[in-house]
C-alpha atoms as a PDB file:
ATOM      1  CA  UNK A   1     144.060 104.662 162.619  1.00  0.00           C
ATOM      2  CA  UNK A   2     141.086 104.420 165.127  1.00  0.00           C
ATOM      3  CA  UNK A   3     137.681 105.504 164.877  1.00  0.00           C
ATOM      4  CA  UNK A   4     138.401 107.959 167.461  1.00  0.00           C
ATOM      5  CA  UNK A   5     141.988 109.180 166.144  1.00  0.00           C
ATOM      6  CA  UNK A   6     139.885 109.755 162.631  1.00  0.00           C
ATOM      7  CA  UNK A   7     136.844 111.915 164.942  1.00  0.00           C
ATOM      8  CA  UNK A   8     140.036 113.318 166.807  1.00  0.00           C
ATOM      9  CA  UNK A   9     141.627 114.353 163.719  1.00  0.00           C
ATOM     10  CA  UNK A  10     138.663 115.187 161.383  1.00  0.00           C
ATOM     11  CA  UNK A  11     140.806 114.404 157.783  1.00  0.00           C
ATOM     12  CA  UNK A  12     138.183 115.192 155.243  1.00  0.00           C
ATOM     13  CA  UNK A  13     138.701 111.753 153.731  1.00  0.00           C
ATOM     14  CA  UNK A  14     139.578 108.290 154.662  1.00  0.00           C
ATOM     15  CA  UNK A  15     141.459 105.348 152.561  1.00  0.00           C
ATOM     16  CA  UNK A  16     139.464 102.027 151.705  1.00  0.00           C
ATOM     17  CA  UNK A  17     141.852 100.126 153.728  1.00  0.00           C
ATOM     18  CA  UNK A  18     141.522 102.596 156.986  1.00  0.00           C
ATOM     19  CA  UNK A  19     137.611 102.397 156.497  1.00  0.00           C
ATOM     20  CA  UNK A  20     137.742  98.734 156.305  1.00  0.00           C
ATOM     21  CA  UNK A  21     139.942  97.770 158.950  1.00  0.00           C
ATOM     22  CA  UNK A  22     137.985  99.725 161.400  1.00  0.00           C
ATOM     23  CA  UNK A  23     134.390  98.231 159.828  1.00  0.00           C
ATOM     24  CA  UNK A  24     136.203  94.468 160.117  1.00  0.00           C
ATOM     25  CA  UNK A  25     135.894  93.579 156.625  1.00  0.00           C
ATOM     26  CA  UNK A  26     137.982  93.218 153.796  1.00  0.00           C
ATOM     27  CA  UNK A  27     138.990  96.050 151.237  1.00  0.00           C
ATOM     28  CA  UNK A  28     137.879  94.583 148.501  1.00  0.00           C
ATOM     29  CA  UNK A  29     134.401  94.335 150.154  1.00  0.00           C
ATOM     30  CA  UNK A  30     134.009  97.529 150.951  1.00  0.00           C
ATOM     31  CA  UNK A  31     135.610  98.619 147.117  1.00  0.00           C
ATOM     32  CA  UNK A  32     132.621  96.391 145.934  1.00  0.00           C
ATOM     33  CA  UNK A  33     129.787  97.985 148.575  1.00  0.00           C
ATOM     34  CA  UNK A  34     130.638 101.378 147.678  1.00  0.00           C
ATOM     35  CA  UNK A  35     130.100 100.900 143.790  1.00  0.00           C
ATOM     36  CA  UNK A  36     127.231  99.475 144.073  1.00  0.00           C
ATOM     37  CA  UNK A  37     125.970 102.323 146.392  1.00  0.00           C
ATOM     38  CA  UNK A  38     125.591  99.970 149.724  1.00  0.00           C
ATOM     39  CA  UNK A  39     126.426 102.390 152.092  1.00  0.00           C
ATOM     40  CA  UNK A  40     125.755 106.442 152.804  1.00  0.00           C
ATOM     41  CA  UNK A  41     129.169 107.635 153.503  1.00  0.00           C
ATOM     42  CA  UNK A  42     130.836 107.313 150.377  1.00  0.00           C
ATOM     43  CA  UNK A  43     130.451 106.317 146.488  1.00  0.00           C
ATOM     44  CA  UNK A  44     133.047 104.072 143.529  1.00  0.00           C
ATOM     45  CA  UNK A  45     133.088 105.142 140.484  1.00  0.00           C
ATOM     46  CA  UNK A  46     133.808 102.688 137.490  1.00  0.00           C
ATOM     47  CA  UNK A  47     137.115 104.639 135.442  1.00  0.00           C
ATOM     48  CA  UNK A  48     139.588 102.810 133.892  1.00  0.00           C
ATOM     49  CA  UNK A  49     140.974 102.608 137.270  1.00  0.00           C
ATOM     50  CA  UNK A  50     138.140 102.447 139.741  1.00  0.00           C
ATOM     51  CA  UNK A  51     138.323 105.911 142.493  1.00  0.00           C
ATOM     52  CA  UNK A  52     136.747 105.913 145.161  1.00  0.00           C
ATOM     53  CA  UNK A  53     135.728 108.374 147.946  1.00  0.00           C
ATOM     54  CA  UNK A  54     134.956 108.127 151.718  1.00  0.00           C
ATOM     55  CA  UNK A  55     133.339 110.980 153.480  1.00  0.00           C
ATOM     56  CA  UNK A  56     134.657 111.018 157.256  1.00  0.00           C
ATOM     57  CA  UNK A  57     131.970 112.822 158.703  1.00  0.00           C
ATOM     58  CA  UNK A  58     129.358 110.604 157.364  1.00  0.00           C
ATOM     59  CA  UNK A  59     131.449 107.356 157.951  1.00  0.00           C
ATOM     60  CA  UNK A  60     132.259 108.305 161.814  1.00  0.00           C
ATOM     61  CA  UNK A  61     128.276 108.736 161.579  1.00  0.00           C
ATOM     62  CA  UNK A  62     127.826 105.592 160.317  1.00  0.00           C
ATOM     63  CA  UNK A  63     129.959 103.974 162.676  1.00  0.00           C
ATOM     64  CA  UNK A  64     128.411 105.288 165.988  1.00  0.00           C
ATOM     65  CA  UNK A  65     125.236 104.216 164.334  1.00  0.00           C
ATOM     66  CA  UNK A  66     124.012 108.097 164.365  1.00  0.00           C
ATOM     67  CA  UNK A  67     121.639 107.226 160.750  1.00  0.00           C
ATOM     68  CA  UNK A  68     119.744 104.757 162.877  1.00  0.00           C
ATOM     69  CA  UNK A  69     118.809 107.677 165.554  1.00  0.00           C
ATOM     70  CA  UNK A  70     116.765 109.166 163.532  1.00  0.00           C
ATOM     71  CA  UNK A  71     115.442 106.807 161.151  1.00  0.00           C
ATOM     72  CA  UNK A  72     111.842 106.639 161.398  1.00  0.00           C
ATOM     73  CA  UNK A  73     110.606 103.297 162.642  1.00  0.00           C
END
């Protein structure tokens, strides 16, 4: 899935590996960003089994580089 397919489609969440093949990293490097709170579009929480969740809105966002826009300088 592309970053366009996901704004195209609008699913209301995104899997780890779909989020990290379109960033260019590795799963397990975004699994380890997101617990420790590394980027705004979605959060890990620590369970026996480790969840996590990936808002598309705020990823596509993200992506385009929309949070920089308005960041003040």
């Amino acid at each position: 899935m592309t970053l366009q397919e996901i704004e195209r489609d609008k699913p209301a969440t995104i899997s780890i590996q779909t989020a990290a093949t379109i960033m260019e990293v590795s799963p397990q490097f975004l699994r380890a960003a997101l617990m420790q709170d590394r980027f705004p579009f979605g959060t890990g929480v620590k369970m026996s089994q480790n969840e996590f969740y990936i808002n598309t809105t705020r990823f596509v966002l993200y992506m385009e580089g929309s949070d920089l826009i308005n960041k003040p300088a």
